[in-house]
PDB file of N, CA and C in Angstrom:
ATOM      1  N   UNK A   1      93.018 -16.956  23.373  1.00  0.00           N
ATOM      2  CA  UNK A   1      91.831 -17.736  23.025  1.00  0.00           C
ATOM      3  C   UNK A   1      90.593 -16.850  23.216  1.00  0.00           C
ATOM      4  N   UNK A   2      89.928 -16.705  21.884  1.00  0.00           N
ATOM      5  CA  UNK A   2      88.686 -15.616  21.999  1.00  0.00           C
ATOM      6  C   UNK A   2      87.888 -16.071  23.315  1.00  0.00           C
ATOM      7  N   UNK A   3      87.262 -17.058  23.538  1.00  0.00           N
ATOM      8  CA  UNK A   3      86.646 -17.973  24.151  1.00  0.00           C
ATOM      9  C   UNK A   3      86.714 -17.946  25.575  1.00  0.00           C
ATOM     10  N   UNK A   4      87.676 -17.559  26.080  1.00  0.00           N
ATOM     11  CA  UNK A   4      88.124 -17.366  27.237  1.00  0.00           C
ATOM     12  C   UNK A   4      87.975 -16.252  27.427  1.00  0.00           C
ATOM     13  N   UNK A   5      89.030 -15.028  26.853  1.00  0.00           N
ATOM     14  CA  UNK A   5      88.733 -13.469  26.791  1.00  0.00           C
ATOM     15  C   UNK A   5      87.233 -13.448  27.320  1.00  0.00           C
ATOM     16  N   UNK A   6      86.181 -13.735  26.021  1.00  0.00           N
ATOM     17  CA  UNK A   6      84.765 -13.544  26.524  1.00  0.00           C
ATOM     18  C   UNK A   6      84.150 -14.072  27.800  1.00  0.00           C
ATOM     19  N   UNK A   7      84.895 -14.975  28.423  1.00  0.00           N
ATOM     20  CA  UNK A   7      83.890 -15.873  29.794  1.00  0.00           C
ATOM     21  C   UNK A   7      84.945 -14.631  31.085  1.00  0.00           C
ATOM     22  N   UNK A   8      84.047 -14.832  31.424  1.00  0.00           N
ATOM     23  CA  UNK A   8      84.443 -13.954  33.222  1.00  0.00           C
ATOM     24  C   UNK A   8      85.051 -15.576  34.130  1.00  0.00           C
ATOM     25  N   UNK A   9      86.767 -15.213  34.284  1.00  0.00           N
ATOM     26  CA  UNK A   9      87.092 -16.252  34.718  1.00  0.00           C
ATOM     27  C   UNK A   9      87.293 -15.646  36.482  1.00  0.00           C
ATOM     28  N   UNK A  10      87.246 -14.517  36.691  1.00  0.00           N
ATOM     29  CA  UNK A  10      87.334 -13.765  37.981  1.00  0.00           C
ATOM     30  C   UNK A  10      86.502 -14.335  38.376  1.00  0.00           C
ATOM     31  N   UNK A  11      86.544 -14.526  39.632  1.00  0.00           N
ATOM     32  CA  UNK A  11      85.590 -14.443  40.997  1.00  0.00           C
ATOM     33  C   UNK A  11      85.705 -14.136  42.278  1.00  0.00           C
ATOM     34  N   UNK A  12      84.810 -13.422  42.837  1.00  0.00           N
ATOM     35  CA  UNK A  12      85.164 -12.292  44.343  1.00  0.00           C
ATOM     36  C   UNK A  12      85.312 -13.750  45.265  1.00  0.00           C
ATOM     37  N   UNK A  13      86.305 -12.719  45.741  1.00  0.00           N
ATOM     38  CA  UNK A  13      86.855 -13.685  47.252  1.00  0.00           C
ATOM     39  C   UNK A  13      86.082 -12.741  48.577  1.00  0.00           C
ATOM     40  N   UNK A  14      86.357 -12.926  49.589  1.00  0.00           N
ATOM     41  CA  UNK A  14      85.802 -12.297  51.286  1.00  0.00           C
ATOM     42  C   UNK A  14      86.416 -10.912  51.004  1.00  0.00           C
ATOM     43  N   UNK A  15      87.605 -10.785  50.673  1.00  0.00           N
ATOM     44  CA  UNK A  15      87.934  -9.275  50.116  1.00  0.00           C
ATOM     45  C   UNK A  15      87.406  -8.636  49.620  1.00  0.00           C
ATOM     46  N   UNK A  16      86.722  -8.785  48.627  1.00  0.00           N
ATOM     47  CA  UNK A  16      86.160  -8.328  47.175  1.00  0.00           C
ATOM     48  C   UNK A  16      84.889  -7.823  47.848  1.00  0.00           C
ATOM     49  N   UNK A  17      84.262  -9.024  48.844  1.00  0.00           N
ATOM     50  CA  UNK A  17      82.892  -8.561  49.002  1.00  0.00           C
ATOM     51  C   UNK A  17      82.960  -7.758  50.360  1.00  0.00           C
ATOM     52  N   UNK A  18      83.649  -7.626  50.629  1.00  0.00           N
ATOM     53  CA  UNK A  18      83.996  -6.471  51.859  1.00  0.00           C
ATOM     54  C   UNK A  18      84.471  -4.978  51.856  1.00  0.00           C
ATOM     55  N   UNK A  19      85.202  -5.141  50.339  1.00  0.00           N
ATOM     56  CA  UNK A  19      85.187  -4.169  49.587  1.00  0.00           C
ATOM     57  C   UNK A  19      83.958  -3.444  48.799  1.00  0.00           C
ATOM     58  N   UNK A  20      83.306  -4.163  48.247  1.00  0.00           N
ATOM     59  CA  UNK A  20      82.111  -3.778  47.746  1.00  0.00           C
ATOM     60  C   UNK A  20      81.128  -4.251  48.660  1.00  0.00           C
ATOM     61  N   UNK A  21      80.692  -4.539  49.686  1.00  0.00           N
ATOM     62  CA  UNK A  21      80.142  -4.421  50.773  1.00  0.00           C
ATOM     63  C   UNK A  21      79.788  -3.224  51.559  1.00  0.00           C
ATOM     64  N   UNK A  22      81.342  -2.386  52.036  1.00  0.00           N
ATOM     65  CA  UNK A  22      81.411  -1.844  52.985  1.00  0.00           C
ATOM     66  C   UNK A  22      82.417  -0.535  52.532  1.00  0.00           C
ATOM     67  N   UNK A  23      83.185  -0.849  51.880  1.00  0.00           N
ATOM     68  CA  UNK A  23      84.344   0.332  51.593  1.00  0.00           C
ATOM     69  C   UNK A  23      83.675   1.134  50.362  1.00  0.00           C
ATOM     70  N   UNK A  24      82.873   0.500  49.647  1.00  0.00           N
ATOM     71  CA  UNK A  24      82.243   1.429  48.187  1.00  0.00           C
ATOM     72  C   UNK A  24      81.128   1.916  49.002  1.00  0.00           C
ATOM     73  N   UNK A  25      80.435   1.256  49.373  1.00  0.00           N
ATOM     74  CA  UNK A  25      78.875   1.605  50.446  1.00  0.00           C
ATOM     75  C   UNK A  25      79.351   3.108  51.142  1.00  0.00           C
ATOM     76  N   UNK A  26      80.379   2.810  51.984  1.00  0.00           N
ATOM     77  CA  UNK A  26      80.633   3.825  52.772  1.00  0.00           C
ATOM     78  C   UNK A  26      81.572   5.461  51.851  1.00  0.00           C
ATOM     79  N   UNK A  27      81.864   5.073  50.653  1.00  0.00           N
ATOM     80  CA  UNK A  27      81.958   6.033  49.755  1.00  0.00           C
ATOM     81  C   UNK A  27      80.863   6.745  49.076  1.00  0.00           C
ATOM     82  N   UNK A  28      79.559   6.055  49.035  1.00  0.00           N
ATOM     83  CA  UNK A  28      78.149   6.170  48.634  1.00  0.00           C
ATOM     84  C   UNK A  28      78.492   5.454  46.646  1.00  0.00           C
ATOM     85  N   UNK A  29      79.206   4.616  46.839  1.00  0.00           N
ATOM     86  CA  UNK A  29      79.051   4.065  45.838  1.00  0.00           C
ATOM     87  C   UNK A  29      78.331   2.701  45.627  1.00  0.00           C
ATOM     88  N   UNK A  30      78.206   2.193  44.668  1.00  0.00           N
ATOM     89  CA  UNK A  30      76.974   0.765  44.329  1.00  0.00           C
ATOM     90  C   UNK A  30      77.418   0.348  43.136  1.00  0.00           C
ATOM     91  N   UNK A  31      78.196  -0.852  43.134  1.00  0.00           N
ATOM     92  CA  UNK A  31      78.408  -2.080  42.158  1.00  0.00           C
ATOM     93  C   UNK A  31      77.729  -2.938  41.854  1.00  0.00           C
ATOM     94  N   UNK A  32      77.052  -3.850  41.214  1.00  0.00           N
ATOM     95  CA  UNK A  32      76.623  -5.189  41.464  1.00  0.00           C
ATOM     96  C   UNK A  32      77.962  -6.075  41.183  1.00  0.00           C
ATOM     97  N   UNK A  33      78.005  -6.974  42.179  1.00  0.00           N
ATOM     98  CA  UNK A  33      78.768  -8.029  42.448  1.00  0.00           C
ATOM     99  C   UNK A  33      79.447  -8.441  40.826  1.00  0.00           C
ATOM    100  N   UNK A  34      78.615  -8.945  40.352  1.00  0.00           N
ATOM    101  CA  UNK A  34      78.816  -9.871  39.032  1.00  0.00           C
ATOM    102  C   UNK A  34      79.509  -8.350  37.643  1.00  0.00           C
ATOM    103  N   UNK A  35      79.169  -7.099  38.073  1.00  0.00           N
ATOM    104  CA  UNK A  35      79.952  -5.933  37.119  1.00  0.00           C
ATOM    105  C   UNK A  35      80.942  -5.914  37.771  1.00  0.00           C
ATOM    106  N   UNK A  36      81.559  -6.251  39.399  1.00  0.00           N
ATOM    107  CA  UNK A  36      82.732  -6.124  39.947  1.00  0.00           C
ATOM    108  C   UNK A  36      83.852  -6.725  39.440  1.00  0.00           C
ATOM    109  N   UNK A  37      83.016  -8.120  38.916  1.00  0.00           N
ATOM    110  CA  UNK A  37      83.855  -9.777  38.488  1.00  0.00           C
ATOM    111  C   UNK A  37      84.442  -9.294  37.017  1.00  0.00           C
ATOM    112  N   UNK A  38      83.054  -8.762  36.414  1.00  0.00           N
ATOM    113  CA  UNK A  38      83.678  -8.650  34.650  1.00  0.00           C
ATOM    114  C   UNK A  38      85.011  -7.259  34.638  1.00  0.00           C
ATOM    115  N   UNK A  39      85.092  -6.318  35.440  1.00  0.00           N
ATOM    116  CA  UNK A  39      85.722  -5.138  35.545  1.00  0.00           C
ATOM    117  C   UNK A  39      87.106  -5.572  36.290  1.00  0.00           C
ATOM    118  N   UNK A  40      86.968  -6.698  37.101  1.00  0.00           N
ATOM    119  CA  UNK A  40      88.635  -7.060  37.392  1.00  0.00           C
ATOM    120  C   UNK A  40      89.153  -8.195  36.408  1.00  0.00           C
ATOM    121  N   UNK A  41      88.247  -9.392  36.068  1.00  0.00           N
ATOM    122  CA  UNK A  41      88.277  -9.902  34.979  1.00  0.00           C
ATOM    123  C   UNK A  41      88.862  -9.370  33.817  1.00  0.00           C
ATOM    124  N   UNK A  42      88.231  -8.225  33.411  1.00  0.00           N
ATOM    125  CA  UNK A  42      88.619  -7.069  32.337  1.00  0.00           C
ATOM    126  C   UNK A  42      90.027  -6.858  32.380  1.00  0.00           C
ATOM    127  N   UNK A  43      90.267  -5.938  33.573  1.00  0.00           N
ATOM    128  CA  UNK A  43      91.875  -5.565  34.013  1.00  0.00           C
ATOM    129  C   UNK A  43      92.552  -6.514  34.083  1.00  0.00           C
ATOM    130  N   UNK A  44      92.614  -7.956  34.238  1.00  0.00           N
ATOM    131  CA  UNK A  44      93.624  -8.665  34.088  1.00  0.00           C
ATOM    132  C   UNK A  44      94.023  -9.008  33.016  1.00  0.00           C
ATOM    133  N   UNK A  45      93.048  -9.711  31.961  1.00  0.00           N
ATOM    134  CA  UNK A  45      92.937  -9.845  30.765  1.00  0.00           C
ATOM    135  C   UNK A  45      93.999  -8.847  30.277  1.00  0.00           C
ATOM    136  N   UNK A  46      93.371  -7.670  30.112  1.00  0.00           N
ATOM    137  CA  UNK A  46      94.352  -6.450  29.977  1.00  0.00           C
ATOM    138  C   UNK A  46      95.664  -6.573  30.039  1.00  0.00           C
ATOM    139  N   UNK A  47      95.674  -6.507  31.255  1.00  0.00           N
ATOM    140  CA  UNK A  47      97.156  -6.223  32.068  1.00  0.00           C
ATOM    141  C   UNK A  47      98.045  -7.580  31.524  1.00  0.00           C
ATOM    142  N   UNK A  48      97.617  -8.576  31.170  1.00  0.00           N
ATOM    143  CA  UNK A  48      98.357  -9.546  30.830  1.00  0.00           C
ATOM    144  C   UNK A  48      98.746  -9.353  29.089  1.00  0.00           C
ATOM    145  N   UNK A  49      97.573  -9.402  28.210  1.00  0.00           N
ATOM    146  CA  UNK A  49      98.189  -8.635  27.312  1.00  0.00           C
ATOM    147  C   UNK A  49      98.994  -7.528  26.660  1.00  0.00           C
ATOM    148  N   UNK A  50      99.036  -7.267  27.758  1.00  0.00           N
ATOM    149  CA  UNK A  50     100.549  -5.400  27.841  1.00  0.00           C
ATOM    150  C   UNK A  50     101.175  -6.390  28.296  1.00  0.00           C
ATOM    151  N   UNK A  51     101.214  -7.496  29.150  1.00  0.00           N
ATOM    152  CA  UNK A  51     102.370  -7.802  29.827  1.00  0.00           C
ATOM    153  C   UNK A  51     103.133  -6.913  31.327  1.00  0.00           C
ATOM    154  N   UNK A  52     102.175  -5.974  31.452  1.00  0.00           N
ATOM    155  CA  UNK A  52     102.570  -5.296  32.471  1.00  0.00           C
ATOM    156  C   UNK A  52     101.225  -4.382  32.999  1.00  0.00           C
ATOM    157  N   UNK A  53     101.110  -4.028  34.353  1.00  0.00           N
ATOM    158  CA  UNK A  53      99.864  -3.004  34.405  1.00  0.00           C
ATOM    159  C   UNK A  53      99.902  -1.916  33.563  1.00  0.00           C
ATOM    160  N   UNK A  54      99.004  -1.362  32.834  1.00  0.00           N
ATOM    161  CA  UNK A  54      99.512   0.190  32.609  1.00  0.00           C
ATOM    162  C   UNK A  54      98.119   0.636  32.691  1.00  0.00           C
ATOM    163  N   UNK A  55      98.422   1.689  33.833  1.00  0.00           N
ATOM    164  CA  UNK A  55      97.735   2.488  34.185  1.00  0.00           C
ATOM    165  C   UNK A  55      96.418   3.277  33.498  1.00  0.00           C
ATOM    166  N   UNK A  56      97.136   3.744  32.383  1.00  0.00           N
ATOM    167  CA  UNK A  56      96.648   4.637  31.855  1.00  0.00           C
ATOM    168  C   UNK A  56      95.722   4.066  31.038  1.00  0.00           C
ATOM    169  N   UNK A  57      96.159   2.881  29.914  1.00  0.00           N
ATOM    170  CA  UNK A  57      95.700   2.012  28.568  1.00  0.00           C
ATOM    171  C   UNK A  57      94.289   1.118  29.423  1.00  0.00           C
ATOM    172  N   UNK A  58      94.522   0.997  30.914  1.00  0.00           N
ATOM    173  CA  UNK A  58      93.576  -0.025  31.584  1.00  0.00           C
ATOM    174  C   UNK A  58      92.510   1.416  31.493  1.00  0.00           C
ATOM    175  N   UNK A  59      92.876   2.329  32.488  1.00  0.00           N
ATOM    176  CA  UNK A  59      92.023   3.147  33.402  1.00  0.00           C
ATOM    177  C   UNK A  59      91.047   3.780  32.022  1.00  0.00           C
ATOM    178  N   UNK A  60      91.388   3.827  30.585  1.00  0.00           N
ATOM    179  CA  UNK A  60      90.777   4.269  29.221  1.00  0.00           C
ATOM    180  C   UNK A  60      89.933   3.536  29.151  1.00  0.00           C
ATOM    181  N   UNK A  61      89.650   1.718  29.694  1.00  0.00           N
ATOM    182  CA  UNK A  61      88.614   1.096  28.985  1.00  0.00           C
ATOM    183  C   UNK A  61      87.947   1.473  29.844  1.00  0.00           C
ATOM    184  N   UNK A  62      88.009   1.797  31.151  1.00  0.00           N
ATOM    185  CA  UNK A  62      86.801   2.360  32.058  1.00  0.00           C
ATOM    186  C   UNK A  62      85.944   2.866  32.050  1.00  0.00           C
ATOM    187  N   UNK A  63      86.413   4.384  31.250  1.00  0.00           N
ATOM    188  CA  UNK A  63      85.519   5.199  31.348  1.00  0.00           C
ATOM    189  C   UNK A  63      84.388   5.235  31.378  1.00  0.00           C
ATOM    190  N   UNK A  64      83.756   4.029  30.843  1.00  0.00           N
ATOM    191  CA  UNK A  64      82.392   4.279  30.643  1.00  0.00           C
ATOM    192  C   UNK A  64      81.785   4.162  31.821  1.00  0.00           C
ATOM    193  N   UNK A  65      82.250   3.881  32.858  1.00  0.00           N
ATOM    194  CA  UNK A  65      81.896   3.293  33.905  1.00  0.00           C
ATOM    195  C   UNK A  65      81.480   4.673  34.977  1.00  0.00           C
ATOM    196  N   UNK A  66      81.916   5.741  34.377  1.00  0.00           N
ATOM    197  CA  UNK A  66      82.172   6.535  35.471  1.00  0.00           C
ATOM    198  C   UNK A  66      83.351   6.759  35.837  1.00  0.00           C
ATOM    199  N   UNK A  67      83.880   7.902  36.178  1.00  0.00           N
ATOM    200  CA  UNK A  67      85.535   8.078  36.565  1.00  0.00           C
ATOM    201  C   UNK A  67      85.095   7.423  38.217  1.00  0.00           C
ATOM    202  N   UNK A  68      84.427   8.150  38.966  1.00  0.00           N
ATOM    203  CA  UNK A  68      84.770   7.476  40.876  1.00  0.00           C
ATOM    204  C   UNK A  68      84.748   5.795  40.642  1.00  0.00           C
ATOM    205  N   UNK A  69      83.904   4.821  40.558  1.00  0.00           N
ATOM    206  CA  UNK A  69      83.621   3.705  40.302  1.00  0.00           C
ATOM    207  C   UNK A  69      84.865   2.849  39.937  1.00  0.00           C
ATOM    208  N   UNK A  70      85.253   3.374  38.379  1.00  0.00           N
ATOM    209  CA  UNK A  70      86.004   2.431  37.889  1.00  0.00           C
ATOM    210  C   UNK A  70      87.421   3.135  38.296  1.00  0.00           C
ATOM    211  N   UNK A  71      87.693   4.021  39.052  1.00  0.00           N
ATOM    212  CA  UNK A  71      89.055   4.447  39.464  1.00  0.00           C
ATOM    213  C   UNK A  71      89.028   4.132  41.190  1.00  0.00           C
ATOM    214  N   UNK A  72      87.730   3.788  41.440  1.00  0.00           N
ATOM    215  CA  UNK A  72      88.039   2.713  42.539  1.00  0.00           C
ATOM    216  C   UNK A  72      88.232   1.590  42.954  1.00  0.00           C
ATOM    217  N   UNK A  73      87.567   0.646  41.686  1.00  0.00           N
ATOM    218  CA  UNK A  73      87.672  -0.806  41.108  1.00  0.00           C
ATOM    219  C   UNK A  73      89.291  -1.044  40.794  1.00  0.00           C
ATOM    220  N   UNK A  74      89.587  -0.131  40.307  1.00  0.00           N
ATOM    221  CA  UNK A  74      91.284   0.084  39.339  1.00  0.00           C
ATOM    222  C   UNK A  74      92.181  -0.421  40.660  1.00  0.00           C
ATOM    223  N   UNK A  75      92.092   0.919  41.406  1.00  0.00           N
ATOM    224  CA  UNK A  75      92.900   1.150  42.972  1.00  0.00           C
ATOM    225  C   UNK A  75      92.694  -0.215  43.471  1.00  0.00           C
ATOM    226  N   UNK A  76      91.284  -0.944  43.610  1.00  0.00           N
ATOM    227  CA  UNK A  76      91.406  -2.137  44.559  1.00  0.00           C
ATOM    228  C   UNK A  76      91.578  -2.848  44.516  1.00  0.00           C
ATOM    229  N   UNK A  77      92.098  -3.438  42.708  1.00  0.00           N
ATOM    230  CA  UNK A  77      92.742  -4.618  41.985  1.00  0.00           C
ATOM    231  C   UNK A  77      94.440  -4.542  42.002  1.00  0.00           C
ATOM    232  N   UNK A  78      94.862  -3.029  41.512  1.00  0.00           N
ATOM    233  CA  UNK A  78      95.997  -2.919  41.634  1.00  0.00           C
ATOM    234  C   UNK A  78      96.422  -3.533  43.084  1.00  0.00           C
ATOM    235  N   UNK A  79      96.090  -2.582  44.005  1.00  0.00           N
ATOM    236  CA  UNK A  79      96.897  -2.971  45.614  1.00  0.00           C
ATOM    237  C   UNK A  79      96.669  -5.040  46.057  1.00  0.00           C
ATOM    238  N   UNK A  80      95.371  -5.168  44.856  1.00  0.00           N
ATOM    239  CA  UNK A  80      95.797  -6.460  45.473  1.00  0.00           C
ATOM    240  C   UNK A  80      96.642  -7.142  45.068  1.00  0.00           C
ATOM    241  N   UNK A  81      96.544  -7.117  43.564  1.00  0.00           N
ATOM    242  CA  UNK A  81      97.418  -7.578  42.653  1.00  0.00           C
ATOM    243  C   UNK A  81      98.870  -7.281  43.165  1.00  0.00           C
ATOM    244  N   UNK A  82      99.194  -6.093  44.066  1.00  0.00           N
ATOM    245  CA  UNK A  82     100.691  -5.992  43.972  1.00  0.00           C
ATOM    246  C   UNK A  82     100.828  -6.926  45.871  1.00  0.00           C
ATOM    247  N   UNK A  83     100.104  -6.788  46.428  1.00  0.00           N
ATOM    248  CA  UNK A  83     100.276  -7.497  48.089  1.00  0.00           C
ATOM    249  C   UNK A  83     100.166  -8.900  47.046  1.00  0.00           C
ATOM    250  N   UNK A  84      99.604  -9.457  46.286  1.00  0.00           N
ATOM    251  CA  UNK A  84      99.478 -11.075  45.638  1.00  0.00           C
ATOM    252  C   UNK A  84     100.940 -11.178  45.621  1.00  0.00           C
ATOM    253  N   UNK A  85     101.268 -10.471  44.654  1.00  0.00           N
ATOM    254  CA  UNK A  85     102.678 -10.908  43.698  1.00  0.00           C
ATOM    255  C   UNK A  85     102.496 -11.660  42.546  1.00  0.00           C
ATOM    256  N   UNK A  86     101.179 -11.695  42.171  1.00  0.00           N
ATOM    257  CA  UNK A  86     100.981 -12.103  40.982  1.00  0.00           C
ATOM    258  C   UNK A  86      99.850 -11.840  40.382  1.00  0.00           C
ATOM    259  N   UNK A  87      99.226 -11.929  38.945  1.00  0.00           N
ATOM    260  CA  UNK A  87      97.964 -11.890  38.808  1.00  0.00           C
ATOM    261  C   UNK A  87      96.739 -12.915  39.654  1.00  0.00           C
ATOM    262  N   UNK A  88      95.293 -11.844  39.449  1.00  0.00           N
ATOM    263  CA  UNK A  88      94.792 -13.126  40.113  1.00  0.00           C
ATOM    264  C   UNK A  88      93.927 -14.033  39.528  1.00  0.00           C
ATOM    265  N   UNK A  89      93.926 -13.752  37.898  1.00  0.00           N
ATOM    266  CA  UNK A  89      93.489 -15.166  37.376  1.00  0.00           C
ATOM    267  C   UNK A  89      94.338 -16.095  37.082  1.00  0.00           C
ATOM    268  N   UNK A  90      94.260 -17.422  37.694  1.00  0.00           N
ATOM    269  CA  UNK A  90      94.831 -18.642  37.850  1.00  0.00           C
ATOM    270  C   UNK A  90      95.865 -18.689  36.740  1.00  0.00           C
ATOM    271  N   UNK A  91      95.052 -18.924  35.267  1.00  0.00           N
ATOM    272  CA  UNK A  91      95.930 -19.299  34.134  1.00  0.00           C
ATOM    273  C   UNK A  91      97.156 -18.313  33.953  1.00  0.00           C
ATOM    274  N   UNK A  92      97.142 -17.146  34.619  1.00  0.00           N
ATOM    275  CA  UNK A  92      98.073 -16.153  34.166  1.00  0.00           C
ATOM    276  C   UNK A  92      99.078 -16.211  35.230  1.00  0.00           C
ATOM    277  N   UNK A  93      99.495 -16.784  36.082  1.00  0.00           N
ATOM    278  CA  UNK A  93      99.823 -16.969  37.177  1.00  0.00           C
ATOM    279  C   UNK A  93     101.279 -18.106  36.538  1.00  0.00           C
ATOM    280  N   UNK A  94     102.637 -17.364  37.305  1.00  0.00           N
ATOM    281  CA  UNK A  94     103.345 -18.190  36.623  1.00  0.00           C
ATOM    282  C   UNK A  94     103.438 -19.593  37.058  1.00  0.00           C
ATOM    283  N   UNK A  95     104.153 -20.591  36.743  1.00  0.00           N
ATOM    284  CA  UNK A  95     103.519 -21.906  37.030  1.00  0.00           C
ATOM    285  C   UNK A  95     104.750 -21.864  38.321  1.00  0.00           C
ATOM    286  N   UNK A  96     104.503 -22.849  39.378  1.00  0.00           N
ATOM    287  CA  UNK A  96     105.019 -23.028  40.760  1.00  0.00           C
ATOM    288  C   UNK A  96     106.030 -24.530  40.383  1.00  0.00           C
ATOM    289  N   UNK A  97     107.087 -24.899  40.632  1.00  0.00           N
ATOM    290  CA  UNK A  97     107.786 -26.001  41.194  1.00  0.00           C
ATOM    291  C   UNK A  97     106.978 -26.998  42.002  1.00  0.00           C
ATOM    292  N   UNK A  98     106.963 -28.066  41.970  1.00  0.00           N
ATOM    293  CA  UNK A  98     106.254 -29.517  42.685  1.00  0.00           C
ATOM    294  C   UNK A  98     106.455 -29.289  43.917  1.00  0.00           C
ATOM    295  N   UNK A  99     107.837 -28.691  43.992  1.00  0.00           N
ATOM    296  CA  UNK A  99     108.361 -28.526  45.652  1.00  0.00           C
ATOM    297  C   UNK A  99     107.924 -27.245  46.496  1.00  0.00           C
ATOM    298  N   UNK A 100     107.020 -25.942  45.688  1.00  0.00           N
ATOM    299  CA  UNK A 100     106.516 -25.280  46.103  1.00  0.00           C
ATOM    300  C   UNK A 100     104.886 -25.492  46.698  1.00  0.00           C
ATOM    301  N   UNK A 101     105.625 -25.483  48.472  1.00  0.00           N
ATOM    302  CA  UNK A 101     103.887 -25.590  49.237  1.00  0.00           C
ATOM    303  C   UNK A 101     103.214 -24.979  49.532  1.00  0.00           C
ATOM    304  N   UNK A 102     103.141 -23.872  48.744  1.00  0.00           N
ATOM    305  CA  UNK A 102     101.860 -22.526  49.260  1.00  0.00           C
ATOM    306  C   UNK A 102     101.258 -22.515  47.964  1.00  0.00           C
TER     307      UNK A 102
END
């Protein structure tokens, strides 16, 4: 759905902003919050249309971003995405059993 693609359905959790808080800060790097949202937003989108991460096809739309930046954005979606076990926009998320309570 075009419609969706275009809206930023991401949004930073206590992670996100602790990450770009404190872990980019202390790299001497600087995000704004809301380019953090559209750039993992981005990568999922992505990653769901491959159907799988790929590295390489994601880390290409970056570039513009700067290689340090968006190959640190990359790194801090991947590791979460893989400690999740799933994507982390909602709709992409496979659907759970009634009897599943987490």
């Amino acid at each position: 759905d075009k419609e969706l693609d275009d809206m930023v359905e991401y949004e930073m959790d206590d992670q996100d902003l602790v990450y770009v808080n404190q872990t980019l800060k202390d790299q001497k790097m600087q995000i704004k919050e809301e380019k953090f949202e559209q750039i993992v937003d981005r990568l999922e989108k992505e990653s769901y249309k491959l159907g799988k991460m790929c590295e390489q096809t994601v880390l290409e739309q970056f570039k513009m971003l700067g290689g340090k930046i968006g190959s640190a954005v990359y790194e801090h979606w991947r590791k979460k995405r893989e400690k999740l076990g799933k994507p982390l926009i909602r709709r992409f998320q496979p659907a759970t059993s009634s009897s599943d309570m987490s």
